[in-house]
N, C-alpha and C. Protein backbone atom coordinates (compact mmCIF):
# COMPACT_ATOMS: atom_id res chain seq x y z
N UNK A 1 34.13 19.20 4.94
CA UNK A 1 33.74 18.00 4.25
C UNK A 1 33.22 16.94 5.24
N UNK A 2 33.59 17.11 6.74
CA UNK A 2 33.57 15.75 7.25
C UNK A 2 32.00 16.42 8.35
N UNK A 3 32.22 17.50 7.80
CA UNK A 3 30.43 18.02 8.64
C UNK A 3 29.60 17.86 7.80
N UNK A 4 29.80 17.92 6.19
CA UNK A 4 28.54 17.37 5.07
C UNK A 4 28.58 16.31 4.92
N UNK A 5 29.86 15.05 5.00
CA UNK A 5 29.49 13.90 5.29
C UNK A 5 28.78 13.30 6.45
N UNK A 6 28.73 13.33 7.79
CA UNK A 6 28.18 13.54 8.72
C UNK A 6 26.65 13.91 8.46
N UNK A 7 26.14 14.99 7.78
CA UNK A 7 24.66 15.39 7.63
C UNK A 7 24.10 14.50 6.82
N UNK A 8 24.59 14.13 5.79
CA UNK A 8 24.21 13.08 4.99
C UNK A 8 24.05 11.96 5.11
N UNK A 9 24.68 11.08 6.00
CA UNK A 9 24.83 9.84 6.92
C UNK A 9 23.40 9.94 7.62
N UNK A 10 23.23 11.20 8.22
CA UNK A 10 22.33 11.17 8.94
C UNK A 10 20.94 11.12 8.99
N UNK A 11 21.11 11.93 7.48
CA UNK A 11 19.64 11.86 6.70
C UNK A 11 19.27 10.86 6.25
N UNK A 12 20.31 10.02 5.59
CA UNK A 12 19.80 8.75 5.13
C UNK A 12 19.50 7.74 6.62
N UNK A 13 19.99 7.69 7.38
CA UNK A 13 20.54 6.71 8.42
C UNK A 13 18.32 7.41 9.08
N UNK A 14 18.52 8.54 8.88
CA UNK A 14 17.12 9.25 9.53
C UNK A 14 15.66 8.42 9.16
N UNK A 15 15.90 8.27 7.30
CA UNK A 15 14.96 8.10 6.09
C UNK A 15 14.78 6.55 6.66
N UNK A 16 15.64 5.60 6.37
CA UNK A 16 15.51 4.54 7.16
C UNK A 16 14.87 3.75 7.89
N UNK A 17 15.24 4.38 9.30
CA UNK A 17 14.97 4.25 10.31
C UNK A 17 13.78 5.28 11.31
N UNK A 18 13.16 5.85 9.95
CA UNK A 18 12.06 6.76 10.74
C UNK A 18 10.82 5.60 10.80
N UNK A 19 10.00 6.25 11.62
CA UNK A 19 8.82 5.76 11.86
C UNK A 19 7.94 5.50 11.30
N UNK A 20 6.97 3.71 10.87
CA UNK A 20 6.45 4.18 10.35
C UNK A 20 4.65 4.48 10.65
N UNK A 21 3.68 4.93 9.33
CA UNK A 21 2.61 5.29 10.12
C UNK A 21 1.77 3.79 11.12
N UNK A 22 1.50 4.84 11.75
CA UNK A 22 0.68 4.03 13.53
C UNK A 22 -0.93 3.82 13.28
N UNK A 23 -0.72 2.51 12.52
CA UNK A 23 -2.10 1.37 12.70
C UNK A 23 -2.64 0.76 13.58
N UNK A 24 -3.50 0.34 13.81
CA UNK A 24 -4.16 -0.53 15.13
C UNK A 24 -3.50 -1.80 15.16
N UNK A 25 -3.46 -2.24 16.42
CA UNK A 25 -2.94 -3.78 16.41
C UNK A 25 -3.56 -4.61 15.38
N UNK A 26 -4.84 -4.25 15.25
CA UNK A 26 -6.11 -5.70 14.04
C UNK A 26 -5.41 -5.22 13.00
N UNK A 27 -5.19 -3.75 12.38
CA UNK A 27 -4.64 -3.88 11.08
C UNK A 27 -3.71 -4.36 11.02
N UNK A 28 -2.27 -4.06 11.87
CA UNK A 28 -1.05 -4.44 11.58
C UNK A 28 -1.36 -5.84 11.39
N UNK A 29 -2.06 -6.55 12.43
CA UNK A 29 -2.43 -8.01 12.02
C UNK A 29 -2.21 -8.32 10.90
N UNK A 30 -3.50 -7.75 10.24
CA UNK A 30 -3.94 -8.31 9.16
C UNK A 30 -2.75 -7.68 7.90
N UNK A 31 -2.21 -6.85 7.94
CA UNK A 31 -1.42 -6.56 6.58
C UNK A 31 0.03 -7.86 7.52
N UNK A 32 0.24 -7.79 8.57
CA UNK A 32 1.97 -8.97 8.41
C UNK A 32 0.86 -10.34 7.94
N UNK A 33 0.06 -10.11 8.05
CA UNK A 33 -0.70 -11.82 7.93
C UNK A 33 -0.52 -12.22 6.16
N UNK A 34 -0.92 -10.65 5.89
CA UNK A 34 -1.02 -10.88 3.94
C UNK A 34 0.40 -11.32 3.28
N UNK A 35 1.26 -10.30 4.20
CA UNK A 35 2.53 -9.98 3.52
C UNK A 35 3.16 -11.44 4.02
N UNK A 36 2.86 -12.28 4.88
CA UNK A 36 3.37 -13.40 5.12
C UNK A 36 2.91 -14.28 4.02
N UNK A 37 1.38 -14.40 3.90
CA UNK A 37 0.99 -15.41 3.32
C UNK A 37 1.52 -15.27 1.91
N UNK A 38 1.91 -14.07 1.35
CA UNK A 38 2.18 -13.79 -0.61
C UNK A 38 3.87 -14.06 -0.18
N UNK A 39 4.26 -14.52 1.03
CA UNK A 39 6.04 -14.37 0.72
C UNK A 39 6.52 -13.09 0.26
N UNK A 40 5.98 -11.81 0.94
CA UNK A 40 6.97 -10.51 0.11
C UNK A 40 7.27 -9.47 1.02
N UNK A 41 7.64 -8.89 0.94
CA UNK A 41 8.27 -7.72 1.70
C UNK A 41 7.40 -6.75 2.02
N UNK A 42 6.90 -5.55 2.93
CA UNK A 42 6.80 -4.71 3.36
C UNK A 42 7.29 -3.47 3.54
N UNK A 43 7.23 -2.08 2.64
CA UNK A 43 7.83 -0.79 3.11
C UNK A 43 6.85 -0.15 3.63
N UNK A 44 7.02 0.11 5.18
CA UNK A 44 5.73 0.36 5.80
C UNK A 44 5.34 1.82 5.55
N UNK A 45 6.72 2.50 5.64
CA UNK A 45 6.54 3.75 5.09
C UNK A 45 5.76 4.37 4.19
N UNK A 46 5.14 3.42 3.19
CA UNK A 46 4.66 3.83 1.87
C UNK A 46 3.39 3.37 2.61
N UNK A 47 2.67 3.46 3.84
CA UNK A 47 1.17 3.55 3.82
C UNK A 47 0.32 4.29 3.76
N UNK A 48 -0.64 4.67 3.25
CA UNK A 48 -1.33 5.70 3.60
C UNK A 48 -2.55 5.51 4.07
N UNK A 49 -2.96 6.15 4.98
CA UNK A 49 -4.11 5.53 5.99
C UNK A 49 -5.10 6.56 6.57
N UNK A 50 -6.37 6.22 6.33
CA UNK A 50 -7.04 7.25 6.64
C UNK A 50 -8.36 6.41 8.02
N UNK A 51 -8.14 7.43 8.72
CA UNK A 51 -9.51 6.77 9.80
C UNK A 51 -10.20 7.91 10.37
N UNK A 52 -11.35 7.42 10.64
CA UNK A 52 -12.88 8.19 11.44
C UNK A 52 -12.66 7.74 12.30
N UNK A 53 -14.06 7.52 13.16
CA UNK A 53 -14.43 7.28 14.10
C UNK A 53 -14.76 5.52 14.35
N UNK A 54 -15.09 4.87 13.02
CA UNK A 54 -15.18 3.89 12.87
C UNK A 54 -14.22 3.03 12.09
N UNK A 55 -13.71 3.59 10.92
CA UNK A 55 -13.41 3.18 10.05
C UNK A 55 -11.59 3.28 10.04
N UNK A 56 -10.87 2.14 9.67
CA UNK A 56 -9.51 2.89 9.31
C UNK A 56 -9.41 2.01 8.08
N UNK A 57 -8.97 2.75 7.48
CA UNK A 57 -8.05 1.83 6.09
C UNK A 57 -7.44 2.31 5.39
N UNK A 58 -6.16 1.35 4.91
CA UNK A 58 -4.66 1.49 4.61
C UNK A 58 -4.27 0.82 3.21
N UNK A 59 -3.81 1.53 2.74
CA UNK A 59 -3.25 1.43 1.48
C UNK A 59 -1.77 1.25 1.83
N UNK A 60 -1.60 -0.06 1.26
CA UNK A 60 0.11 -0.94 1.76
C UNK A 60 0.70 -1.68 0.58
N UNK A 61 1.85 -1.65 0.31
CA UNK A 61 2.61 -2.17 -0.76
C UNK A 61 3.84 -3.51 -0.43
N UNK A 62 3.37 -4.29 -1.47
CA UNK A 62 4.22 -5.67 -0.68
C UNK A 62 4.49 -5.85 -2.06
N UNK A 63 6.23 -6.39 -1.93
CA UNK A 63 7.15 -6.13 -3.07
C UNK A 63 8.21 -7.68 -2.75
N UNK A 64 8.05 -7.76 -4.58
CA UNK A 64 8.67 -9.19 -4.18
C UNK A 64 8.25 -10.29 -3.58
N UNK A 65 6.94 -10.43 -3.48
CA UNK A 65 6.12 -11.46 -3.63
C UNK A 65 6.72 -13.04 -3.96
N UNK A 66 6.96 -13.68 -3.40
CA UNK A 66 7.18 -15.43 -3.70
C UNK A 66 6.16 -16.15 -3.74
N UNK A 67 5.12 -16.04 -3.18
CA UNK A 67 3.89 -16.54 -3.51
C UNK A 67 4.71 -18.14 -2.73
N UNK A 68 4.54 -19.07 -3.76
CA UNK A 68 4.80 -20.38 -3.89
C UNK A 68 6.20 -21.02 -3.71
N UNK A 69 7.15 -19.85 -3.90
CA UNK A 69 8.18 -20.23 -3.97
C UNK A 69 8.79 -20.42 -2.50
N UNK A 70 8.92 -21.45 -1.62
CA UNK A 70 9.50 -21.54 -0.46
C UNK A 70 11.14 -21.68 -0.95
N UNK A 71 12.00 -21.09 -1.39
CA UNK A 71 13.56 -21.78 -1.32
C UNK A 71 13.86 -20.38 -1.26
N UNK A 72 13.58 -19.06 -1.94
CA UNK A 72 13.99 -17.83 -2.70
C UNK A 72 13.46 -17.46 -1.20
N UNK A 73 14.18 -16.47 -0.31
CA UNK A 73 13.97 -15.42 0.93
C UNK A 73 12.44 -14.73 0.59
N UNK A 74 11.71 -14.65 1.14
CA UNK A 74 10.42 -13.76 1.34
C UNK A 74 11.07 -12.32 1.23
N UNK A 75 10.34 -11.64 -0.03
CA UNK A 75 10.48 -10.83 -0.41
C UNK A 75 11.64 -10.19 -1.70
N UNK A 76 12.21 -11.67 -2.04
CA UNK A 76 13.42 -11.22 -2.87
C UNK A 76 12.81 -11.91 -4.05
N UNK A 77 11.72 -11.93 -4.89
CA UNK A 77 11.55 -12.69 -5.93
C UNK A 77 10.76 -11.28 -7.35
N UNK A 78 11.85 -10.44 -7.31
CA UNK A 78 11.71 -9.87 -7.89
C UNK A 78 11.74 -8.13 -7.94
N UNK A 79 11.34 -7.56 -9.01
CA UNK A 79 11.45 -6.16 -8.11
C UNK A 79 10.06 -4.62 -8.46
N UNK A 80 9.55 -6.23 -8.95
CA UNK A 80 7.88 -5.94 -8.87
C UNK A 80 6.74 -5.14 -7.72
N UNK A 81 5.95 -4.87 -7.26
CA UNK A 81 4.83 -4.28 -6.11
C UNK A 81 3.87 -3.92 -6.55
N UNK A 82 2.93 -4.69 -5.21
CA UNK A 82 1.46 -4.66 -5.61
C UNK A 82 1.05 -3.70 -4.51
N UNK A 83 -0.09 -2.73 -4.63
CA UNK A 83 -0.53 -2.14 -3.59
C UNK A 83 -2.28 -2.73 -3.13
N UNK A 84 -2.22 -3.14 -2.18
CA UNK A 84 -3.46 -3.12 -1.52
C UNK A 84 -4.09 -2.18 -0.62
N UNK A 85 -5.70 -2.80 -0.86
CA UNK A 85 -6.38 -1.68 0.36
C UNK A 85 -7.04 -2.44 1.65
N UNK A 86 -6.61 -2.79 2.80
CA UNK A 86 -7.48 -3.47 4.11
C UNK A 86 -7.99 -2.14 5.27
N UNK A 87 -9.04 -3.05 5.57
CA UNK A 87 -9.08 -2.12 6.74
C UNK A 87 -10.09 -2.56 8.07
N UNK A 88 -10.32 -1.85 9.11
CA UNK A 88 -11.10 -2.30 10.37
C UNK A 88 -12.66 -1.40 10.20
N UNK A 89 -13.30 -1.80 10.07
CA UNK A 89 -14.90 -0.87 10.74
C UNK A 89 -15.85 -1.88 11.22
N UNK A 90 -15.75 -0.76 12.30
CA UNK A 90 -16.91 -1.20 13.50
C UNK A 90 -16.13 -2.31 14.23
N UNK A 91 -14.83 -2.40 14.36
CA UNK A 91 -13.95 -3.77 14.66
C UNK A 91 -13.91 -4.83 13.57
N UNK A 92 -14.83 -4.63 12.93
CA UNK A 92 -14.52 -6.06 11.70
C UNK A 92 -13.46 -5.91 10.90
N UNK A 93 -13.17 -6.69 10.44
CA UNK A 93 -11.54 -6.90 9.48
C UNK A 93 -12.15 -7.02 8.14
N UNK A 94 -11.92 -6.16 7.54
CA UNK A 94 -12.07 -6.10 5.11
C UNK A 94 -10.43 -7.18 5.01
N UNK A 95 -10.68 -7.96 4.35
CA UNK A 95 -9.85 -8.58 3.55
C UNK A 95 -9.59 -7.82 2.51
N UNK A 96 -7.85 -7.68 2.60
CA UNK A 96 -6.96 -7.00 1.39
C UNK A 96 -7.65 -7.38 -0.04
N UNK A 97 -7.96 -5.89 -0.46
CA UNK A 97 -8.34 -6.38 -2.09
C UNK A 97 -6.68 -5.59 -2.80
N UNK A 98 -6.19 -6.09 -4.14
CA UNK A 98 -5.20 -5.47 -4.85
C UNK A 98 -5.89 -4.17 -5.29
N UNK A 99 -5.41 -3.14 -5.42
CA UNK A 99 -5.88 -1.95 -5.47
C UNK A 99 -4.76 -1.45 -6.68
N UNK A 100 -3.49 -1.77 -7.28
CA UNK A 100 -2.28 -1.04 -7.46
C UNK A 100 -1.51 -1.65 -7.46
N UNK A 101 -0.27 -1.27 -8.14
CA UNK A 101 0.80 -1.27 -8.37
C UNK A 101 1.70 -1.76 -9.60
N UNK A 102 2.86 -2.27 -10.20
CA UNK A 102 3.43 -1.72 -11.09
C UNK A 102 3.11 -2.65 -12.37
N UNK A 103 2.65 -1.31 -13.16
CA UNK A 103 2.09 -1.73 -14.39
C UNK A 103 0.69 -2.15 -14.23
N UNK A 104 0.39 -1.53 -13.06
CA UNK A 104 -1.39 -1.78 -13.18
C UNK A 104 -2.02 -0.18 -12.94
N UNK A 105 -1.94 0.52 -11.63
CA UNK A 105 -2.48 2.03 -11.27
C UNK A 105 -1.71 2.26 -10.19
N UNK A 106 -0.69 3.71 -10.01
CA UNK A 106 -0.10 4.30 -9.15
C UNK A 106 -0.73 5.27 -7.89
N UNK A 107 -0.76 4.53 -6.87
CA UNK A 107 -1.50 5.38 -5.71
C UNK A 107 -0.93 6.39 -5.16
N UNK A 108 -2.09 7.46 -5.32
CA UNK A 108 -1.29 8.94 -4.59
C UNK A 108 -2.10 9.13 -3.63
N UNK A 109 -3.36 9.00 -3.61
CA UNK A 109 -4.21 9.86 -2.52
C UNK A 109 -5.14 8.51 -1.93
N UNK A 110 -5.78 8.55 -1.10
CA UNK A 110 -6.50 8.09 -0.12
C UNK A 110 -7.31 8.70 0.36
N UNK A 111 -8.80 8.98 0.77
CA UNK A 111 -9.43 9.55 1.29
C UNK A 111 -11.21 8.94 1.13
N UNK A 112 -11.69 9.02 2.07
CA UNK A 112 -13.21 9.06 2.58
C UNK A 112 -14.12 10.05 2.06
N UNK A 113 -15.11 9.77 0.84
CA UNK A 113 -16.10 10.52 1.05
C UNK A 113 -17.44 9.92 1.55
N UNK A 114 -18.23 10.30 2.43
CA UNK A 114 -19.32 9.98 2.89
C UNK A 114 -19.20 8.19 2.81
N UNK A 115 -19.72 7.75 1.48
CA UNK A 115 -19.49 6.35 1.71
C UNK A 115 -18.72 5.78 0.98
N UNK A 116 -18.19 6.68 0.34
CA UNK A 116 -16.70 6.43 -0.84
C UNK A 116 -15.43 6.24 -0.31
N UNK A 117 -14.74 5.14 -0.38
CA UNK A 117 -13.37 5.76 -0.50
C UNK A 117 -12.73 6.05 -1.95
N UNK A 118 -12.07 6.84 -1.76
CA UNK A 118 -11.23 7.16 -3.14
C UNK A 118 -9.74 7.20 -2.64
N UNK A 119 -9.69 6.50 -4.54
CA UNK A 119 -7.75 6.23 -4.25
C UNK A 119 -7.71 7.16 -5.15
N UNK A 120 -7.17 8.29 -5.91
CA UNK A 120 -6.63 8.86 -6.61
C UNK A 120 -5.27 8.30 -7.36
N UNK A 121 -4.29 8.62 -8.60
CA UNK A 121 -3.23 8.17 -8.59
C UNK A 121 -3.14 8.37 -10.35
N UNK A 122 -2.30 7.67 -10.80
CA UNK A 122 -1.91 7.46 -12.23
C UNK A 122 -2.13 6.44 -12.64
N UNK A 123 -2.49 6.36 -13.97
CA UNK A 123 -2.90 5.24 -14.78
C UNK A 123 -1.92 4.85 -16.02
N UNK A 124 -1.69 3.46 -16.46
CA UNK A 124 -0.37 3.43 -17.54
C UNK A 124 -1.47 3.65 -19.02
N UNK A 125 -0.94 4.48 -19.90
CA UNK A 125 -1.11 4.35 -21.04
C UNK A 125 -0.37 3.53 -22.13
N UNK A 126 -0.85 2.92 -23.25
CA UNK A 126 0.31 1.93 -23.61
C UNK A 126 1.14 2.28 -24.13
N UNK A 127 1.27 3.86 -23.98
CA UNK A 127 2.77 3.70 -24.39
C UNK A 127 3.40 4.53 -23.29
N UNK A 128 3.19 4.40 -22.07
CA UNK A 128 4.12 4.72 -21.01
C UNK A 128 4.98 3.72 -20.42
N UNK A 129 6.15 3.99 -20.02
CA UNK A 129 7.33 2.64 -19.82
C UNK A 129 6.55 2.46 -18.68
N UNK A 130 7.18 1.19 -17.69
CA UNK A 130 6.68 1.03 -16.48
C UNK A 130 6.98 1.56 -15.36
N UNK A 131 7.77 2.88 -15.47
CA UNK A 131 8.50 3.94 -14.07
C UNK A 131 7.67 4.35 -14.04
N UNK A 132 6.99 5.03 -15.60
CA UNK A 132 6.31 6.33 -15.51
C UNK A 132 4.72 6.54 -15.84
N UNK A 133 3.46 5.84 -15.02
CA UNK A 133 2.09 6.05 -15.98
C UNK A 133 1.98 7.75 -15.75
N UNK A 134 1.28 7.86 -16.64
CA UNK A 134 0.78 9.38 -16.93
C UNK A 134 -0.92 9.74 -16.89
N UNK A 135 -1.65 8.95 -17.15
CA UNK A 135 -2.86 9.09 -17.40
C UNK A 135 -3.89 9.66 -15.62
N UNK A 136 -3.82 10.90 -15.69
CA UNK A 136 -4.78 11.04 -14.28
C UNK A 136 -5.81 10.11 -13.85
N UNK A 137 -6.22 9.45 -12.93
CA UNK A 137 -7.16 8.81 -12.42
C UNK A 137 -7.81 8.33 -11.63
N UNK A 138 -8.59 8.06 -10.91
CA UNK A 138 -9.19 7.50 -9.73
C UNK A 138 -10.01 6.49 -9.59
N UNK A 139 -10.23 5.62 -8.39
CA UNK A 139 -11.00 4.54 -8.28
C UNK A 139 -11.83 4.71 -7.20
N UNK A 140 -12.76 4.43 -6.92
CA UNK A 140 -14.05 4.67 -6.08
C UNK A 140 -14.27 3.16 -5.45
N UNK A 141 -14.44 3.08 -4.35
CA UNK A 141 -15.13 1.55 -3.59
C UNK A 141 -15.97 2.19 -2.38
N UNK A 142 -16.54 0.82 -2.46
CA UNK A 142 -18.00 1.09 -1.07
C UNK A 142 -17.66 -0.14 -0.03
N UNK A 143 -17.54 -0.39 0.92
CA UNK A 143 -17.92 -1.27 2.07
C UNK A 143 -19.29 -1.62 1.58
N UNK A 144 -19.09 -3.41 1.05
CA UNK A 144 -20.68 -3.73 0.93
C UNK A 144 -20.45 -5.40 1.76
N UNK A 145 -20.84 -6.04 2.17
CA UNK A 145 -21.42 -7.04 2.86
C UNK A 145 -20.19 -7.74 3.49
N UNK A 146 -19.12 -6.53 4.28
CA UNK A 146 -17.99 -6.56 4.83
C UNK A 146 -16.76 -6.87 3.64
N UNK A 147 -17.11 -6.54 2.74
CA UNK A 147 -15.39 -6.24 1.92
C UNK A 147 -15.95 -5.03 0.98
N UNK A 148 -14.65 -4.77 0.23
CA UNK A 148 -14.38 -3.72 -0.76
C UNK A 148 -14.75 -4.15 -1.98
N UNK A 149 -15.82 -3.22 -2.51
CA UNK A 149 -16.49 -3.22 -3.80
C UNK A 149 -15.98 -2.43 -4.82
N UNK A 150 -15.43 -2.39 -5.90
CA UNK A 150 -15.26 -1.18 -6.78
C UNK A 150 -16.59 -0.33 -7.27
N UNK A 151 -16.89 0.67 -7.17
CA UNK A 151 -17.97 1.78 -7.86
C UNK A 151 -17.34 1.69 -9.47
N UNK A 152 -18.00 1.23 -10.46
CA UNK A 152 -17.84 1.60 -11.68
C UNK A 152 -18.69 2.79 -12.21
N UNK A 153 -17.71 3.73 -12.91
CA UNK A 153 -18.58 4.96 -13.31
C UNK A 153 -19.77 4.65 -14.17
């Protein structure tokens, strides 16, 4: 018993305290800069990040948002999350657009085509609670005159 308690301690104590993914100094910048300015929290773990040769950008979730509220701790005003998308090309900095999160579109995938990025993920139908959207879906954006554009089909 005291060797499966022990493994378990460890896994969680592991989950924790693992690493999370390794952004450039400009991004990390720019996502503690956002997550400062909305008052909310950060699970860095939940990024997903894709980069070339030029390009990196990260899909990041900031939870508990205070916005306005200076008295309530940064990050405890709720148990809400928004996901955004920022990123660096060519060294320039994209300002975070909202991309996601709860009760809007669930991000699963990330990825670069040619001049696309695509988020893949779930969409809420109205009659899905707010744990669970169901509806398959994806969103398409272009880098146009240094920020993120949505592609409408």
């Amino acid at each position: 018993m005291k060797y499966l308690t022990f493994i378990w301690v460890f896994f969680i104590v592991g989950q924790v305290f693992a690493d999370c993914p390794v952004v450039s100094d400009q991004a990390e910048n720019l996502i503690t800069a956002h997550t400062n300015n909305v008052r909310g929290g950060e699970y860095c773990k939940y990024r997903d990040i894709v980069k070339t040769k030029n390009i990196e950008i990260i899909l990041y979730s900031i939870e508990g948002a205070c916005y306005k509220d200076t008295i309530t701790p940064k990050g405890a005003c709720g148990n809400h999350f928004t996901r955004y998308m920022t990123g660096i090309v060519n060294g320039k900095e994209i300002a975070p657009i909202t991309v996601g999160g709860k009760g809007i579109f669930y991000t699963k995938n990330l990825e670069i085509n040619g001049e696309n990025i695509i988020i893949s993920g779930l969409s809420y139908l109205s009659t899905d609670p707010m744990c669970c959207p169901s509806k398959k879906d994806s969103h398409t954006y272009i880098i146009d005159s240094g920020s993120f554009k949505e592609v409408k089909p």
